[in-house]
C-alpha atoms as a PDB file:
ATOM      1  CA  UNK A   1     -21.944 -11.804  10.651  1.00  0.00           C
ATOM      2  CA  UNK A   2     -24.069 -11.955  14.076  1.00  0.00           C
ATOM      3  CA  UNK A   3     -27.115 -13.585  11.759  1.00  0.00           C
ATOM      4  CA  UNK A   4     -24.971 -15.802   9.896  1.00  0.00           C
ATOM      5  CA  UNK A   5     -23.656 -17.323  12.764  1.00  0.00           C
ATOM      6  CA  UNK A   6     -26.954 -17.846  14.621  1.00  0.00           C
ATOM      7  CA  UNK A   7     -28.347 -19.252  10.944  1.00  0.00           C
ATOM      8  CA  UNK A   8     -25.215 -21.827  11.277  1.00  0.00           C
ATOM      9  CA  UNK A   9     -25.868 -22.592  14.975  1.00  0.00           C
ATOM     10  CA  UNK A  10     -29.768 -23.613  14.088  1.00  0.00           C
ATOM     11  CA  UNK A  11     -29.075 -25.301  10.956  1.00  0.00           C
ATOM     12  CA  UNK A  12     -26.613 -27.534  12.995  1.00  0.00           C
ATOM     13  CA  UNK A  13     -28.671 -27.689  16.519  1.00  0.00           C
ATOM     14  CA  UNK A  14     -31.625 -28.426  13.663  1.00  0.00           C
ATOM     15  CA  UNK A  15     -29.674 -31.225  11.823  1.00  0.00           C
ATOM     16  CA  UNK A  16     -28.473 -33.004  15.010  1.00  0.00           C
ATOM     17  CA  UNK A  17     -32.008 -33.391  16.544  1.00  0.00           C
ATOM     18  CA  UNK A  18     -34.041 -34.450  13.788  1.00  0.00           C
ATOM     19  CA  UNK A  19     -33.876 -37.191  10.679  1.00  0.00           C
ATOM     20  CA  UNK A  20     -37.221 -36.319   9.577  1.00  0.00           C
ATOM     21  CA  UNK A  21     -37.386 -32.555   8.956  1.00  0.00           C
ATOM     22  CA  UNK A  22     -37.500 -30.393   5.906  1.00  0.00           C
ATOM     23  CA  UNK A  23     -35.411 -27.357   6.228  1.00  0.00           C
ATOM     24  CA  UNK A  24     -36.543 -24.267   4.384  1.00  0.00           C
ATOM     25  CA  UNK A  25     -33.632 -21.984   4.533  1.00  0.00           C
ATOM     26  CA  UNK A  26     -32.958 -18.621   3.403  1.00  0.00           C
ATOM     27  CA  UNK A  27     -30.567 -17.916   0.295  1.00  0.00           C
ATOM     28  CA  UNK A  28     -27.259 -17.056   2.307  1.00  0.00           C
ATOM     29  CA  UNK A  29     -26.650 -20.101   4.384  1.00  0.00           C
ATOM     30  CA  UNK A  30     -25.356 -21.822   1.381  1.00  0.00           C
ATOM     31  CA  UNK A  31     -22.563 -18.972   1.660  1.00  0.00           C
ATOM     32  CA  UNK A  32     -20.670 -20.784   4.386  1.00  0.00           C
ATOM     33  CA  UNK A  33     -18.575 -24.017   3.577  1.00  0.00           C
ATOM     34  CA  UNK A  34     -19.639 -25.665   6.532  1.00  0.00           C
ATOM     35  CA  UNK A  35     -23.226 -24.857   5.849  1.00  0.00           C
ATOM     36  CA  UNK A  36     -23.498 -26.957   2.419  1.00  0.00           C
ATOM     37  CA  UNK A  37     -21.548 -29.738   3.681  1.00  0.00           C
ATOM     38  CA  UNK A  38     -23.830 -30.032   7.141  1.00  0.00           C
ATOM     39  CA  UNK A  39     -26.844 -29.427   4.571  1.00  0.00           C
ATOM     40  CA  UNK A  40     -25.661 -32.376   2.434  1.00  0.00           C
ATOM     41  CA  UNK A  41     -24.722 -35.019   4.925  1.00  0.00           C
ATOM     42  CA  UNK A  42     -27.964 -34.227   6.551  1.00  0.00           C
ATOM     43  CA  UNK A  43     -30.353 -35.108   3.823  1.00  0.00           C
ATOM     44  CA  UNK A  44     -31.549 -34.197  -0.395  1.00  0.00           C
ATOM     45  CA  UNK A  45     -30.898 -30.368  -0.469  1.00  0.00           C
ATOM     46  CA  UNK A  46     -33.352 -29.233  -3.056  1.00  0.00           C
ATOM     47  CA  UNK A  47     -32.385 -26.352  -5.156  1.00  0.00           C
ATOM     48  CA  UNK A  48     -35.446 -24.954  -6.293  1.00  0.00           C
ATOM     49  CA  UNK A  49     -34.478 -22.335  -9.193  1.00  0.00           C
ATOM     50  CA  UNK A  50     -36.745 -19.536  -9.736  1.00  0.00           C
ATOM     51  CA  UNK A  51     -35.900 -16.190 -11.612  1.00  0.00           C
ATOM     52  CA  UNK A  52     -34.842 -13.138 -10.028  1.00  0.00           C
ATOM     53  CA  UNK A  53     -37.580 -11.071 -12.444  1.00  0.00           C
ATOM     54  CA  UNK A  54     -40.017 -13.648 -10.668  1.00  0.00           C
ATOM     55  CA  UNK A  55     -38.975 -13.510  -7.611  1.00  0.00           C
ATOM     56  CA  UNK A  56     -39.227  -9.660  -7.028  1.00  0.00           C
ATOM     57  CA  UNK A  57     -42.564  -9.926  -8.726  1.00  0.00           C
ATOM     58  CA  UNK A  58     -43.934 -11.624  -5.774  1.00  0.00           C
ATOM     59  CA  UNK A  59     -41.422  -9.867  -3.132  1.00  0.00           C
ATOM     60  CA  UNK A  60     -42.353  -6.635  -1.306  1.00  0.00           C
ATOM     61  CA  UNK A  61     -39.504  -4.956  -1.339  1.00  0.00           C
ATOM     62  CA  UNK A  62     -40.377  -2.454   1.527  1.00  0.00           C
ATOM     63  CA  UNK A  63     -40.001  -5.584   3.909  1.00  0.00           C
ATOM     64  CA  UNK A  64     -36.332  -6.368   2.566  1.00  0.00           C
ATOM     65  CA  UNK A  65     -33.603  -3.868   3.591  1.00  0.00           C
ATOM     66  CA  UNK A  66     -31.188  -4.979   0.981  1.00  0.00           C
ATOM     67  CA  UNK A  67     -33.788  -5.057  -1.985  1.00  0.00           C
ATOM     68  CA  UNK A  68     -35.689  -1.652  -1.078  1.00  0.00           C
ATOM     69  CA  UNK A  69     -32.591   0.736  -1.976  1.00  0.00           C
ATOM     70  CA  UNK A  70     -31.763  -1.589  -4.987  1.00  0.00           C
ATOM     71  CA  UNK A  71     -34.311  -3.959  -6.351  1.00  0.00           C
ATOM     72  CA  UNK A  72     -31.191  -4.812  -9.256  1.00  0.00           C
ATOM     73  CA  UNK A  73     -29.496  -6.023  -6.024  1.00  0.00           C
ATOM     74  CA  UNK A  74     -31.485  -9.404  -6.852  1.00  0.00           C
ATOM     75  CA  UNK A  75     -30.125 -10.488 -10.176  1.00  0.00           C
ATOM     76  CA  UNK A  76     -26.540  -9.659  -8.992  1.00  0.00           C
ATOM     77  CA  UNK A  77     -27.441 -12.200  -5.558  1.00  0.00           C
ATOM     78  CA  UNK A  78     -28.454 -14.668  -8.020  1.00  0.00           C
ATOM     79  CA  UNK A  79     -25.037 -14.703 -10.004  1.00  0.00           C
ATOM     80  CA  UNK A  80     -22.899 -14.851  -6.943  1.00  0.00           C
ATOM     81  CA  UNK A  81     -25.126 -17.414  -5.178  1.00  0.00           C
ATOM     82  CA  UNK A  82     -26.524 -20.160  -7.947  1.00  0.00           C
ATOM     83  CA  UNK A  83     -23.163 -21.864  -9.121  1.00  0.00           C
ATOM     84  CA  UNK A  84     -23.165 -22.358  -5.002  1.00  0.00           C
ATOM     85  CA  UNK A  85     -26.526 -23.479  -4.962  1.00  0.00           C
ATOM     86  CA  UNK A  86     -25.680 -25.630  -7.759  1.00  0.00           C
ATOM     87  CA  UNK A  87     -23.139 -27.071  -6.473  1.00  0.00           C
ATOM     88  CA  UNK A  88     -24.654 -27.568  -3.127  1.00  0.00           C
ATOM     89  CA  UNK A  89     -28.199 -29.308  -4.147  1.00  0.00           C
ATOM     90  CA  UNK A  90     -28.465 -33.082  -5.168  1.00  0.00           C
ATOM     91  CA  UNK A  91     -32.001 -32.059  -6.858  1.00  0.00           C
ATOM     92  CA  UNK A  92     -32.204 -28.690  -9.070  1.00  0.00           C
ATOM     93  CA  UNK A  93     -35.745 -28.001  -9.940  1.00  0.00           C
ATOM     94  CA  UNK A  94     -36.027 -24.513 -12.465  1.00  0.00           C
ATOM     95  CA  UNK A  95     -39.370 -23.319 -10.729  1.00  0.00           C
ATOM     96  CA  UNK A  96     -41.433 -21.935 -14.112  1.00  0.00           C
ATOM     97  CA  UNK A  97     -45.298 -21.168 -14.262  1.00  0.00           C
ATOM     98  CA  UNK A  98     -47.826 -21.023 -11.461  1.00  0.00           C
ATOM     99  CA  UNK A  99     -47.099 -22.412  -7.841  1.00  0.00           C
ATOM    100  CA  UNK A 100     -49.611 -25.573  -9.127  1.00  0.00           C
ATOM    101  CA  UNK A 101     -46.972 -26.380 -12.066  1.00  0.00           C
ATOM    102  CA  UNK A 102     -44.195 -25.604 -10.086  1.00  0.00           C
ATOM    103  CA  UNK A 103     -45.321 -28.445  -7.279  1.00  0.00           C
ATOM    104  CA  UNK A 104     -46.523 -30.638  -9.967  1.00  0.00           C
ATOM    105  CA  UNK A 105     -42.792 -30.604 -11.228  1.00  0.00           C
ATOM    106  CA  UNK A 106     -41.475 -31.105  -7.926  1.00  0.00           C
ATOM    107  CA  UNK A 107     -43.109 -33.714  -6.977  1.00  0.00           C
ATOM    108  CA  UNK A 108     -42.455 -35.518 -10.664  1.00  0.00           C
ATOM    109  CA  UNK A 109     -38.836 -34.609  -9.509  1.00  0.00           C
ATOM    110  CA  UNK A 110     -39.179 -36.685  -6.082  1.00  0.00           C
ATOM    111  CA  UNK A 111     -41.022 -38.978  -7.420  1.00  0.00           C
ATOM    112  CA  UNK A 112     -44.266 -38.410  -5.085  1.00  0.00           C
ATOM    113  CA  UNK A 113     -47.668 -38.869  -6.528  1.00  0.00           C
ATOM    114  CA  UNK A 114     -49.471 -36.225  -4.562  1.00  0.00           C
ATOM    115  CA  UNK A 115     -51.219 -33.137  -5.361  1.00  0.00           C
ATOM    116  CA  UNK A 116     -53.368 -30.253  -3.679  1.00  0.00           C
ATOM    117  CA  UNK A 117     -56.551 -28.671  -5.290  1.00  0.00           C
END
């Protein structure tokens, strides 16, 4: 509870002082109410979808309390957590292929015409 509510207090001191910032959070804020609604009014929340098999490919697990006794522990944060995300993004992107495809389709997404090398 302690990190949750220092997560909320940034996100909101964040959101208050800036109208030009992109906010990479981590997967619980969307947990609290007040979180997604001071996440939407703020600006595009951008759900960017990516499989838990993915995800703990490129995770090391010794560095995450909750996902070095139970790696599984991933798939069942996913189920709670992406109708929230879901219903909390204006933009769902399904993240598939190497990080080069993946920004490709983001930026298609968004509309920007950029890309690295």
């Amino acid at each position: 509870p302690y990190f949750r509510d220092q997560e909320s207090l940034l996100l909101d001191a964040i959101t208050k002082s800036s109208d030009n910032a992109v906010i990479a959070t981590g997967g619980g804020i969307i947990l609290r109410p007040e979180n997604r609604r001071r996440l939407r009014e703020s600006g595009v929340v951008v759900y960017l979808d990516r499989s838990p098999a993915a995800i703990l490919e490129d995770m090391d697990v010794e560095n995450r309390p909750m996902m070095r006794k139970n790696p599984m522990r991933l798939w069942e944060l996913n189920e709670q957590r992406a109708p929230i995300y879901t219903e909390c993004c204006h933009v769902r992107v399904c993240l598939q292929g190497s990080p080069n495809d993946s920004l490709k389709q983001l930026e298609g997404v968004l509309g920007l015409n950029r890309s690295i090398a």
